[in-house]
Protein backbone atom coordinates (compact mmCIF):
# COMPACT_ATOMS: atom_id res chain seq x y z
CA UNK A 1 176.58 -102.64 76.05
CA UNK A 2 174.02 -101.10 74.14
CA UNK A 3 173.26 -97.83 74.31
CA UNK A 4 170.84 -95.97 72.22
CA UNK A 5 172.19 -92.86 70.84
CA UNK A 6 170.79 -89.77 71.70
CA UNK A 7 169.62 -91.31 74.81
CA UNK A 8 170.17 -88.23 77.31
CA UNK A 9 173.13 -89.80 80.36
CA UNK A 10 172.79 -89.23 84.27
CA UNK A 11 174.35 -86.12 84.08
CA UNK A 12 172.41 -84.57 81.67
CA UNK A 13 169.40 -84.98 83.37
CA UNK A 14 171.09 -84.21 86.65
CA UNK A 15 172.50 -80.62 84.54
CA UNK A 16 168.50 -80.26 83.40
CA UNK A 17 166.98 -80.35 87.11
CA UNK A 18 169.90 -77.60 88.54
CA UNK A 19 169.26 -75.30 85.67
CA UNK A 20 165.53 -75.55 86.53
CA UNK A 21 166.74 -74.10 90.12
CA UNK A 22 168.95 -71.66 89.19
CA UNK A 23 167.97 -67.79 89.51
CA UNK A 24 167.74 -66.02 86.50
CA UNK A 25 167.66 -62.25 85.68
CA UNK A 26 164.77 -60.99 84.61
CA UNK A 27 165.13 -59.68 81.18
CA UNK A 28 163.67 -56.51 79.02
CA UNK A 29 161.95 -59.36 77.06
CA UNK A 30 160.71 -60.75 80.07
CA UNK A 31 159.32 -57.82 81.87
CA UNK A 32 157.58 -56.99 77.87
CA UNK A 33 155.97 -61.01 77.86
CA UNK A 34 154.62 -60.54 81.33
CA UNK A 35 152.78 -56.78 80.33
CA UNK A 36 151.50 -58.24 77.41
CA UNK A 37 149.76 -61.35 79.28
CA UNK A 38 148.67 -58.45 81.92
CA UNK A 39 146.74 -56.78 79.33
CA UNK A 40 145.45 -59.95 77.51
CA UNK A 41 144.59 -61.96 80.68
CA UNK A 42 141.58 -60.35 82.13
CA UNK A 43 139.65 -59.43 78.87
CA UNK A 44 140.20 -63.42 78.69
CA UNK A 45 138.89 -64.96 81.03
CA UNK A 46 135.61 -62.89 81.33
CA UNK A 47 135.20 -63.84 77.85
CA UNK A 48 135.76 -67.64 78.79
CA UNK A 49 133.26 -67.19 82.05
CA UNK A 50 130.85 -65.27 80.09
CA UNK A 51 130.65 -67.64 77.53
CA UNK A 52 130.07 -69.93 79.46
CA UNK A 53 127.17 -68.79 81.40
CA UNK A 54 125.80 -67.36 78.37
CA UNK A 55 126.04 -71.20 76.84
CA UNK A 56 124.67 -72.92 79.72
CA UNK A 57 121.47 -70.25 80.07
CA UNK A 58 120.80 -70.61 76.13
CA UNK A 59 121.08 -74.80 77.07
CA UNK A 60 118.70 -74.37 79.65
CA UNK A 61 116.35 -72.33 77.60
CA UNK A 62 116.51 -75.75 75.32
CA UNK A 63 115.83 -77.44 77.79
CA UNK A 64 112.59 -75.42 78.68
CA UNK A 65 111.48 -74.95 75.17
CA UNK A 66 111.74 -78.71 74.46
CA UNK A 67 109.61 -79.28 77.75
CA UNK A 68 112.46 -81.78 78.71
CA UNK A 69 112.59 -79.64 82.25
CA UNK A 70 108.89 -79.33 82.71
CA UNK A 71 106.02 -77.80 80.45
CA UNK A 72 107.05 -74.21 79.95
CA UNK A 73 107.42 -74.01 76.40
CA UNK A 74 107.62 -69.78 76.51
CA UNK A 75 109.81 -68.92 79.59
CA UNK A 76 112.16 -71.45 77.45
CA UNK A 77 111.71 -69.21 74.54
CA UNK A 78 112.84 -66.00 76.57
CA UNK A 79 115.68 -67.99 79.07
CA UNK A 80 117.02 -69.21 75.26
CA UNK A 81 117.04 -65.95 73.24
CA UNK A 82 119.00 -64.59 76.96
CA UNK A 83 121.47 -67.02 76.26
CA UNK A 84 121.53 -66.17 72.21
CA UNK A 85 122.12 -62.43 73.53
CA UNK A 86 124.72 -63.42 75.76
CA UNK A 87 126.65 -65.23 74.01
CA UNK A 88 126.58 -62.86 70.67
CA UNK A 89 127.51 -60.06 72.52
CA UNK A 90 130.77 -61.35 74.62
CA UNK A 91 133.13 -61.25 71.89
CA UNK A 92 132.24 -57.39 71.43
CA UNK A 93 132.88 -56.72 75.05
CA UNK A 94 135.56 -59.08 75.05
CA UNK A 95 137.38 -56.75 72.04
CA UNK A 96 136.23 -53.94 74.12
CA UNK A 97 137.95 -54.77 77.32
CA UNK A 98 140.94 -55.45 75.24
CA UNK A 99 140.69 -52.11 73.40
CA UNK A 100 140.77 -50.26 76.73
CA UNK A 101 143.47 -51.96 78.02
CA UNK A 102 145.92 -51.80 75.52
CA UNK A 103 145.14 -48.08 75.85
CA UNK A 104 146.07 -48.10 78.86
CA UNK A 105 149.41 -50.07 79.04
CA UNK A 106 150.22 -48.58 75.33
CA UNK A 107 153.13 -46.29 76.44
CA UNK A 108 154.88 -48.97 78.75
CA UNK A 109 154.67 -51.08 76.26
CA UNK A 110 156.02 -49.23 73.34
CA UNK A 111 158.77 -48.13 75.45
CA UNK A 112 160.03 -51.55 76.46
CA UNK A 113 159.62 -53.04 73.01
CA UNK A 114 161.91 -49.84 71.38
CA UNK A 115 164.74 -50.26 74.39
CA UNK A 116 164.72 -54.21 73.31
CA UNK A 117 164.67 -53.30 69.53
CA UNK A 118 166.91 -50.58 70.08
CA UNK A 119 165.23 -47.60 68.18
């Protein structure tokens, strides 16, 4: 026979799916991960939307400017500088939002993270 080593047997695998099924408690550590994506999460993702937009209005502003939409050179101009403004002033709200929100889930936070550390 010739096995390669390390090669992981039936029951290994069959060991990996049940552990994937088994209920586990839900740790300090756990409870601390899950706040901290709470607070990150939202400032997130309206950065990522807002970005976005703001990079497809500046695009489309191009796309006027370069008259490759039609023959309006100037409302390209202003749709473009939009987009400029958009998309220089997301990562200011984005620290913003974040600002605020740690504020606000500061204490629960500091008070999970010193019962795990143990202060």
């Amino acid at each position: 026979m010739n096995e390669q080593k390390n090669q992981p047997t039936e029951i290994d695998i069959a060991n990996k799916i049940k552990d994937g099924y088994i209920a586990k408690p839900i740790t300090k550590l756990d409870e601390l991960k899950a706040l901290d994506r709470k607070v990150k999460k939202p400032a997130k993702v309206f950065a990522y939307i807002f970005g976005v937009i703001g990079s497809l209005v500046l695009g489309v502003g191009m796309c006027f400017a370069m008259k490759v939409l039609g023959d309006i050179m100037a409302v390209g101009i202003v749709v473009g500088l939009l987009g400029i403004l958009m998309v220089s002033i997301n990562y200011p709200i984005y620290k913003q939002m974040l600002k605020k929100r740690k504020r606000k889930y500061c204490s629960k936070i500091l008070e999970l993270s010193q019962e795990i550390v143990g202060e």
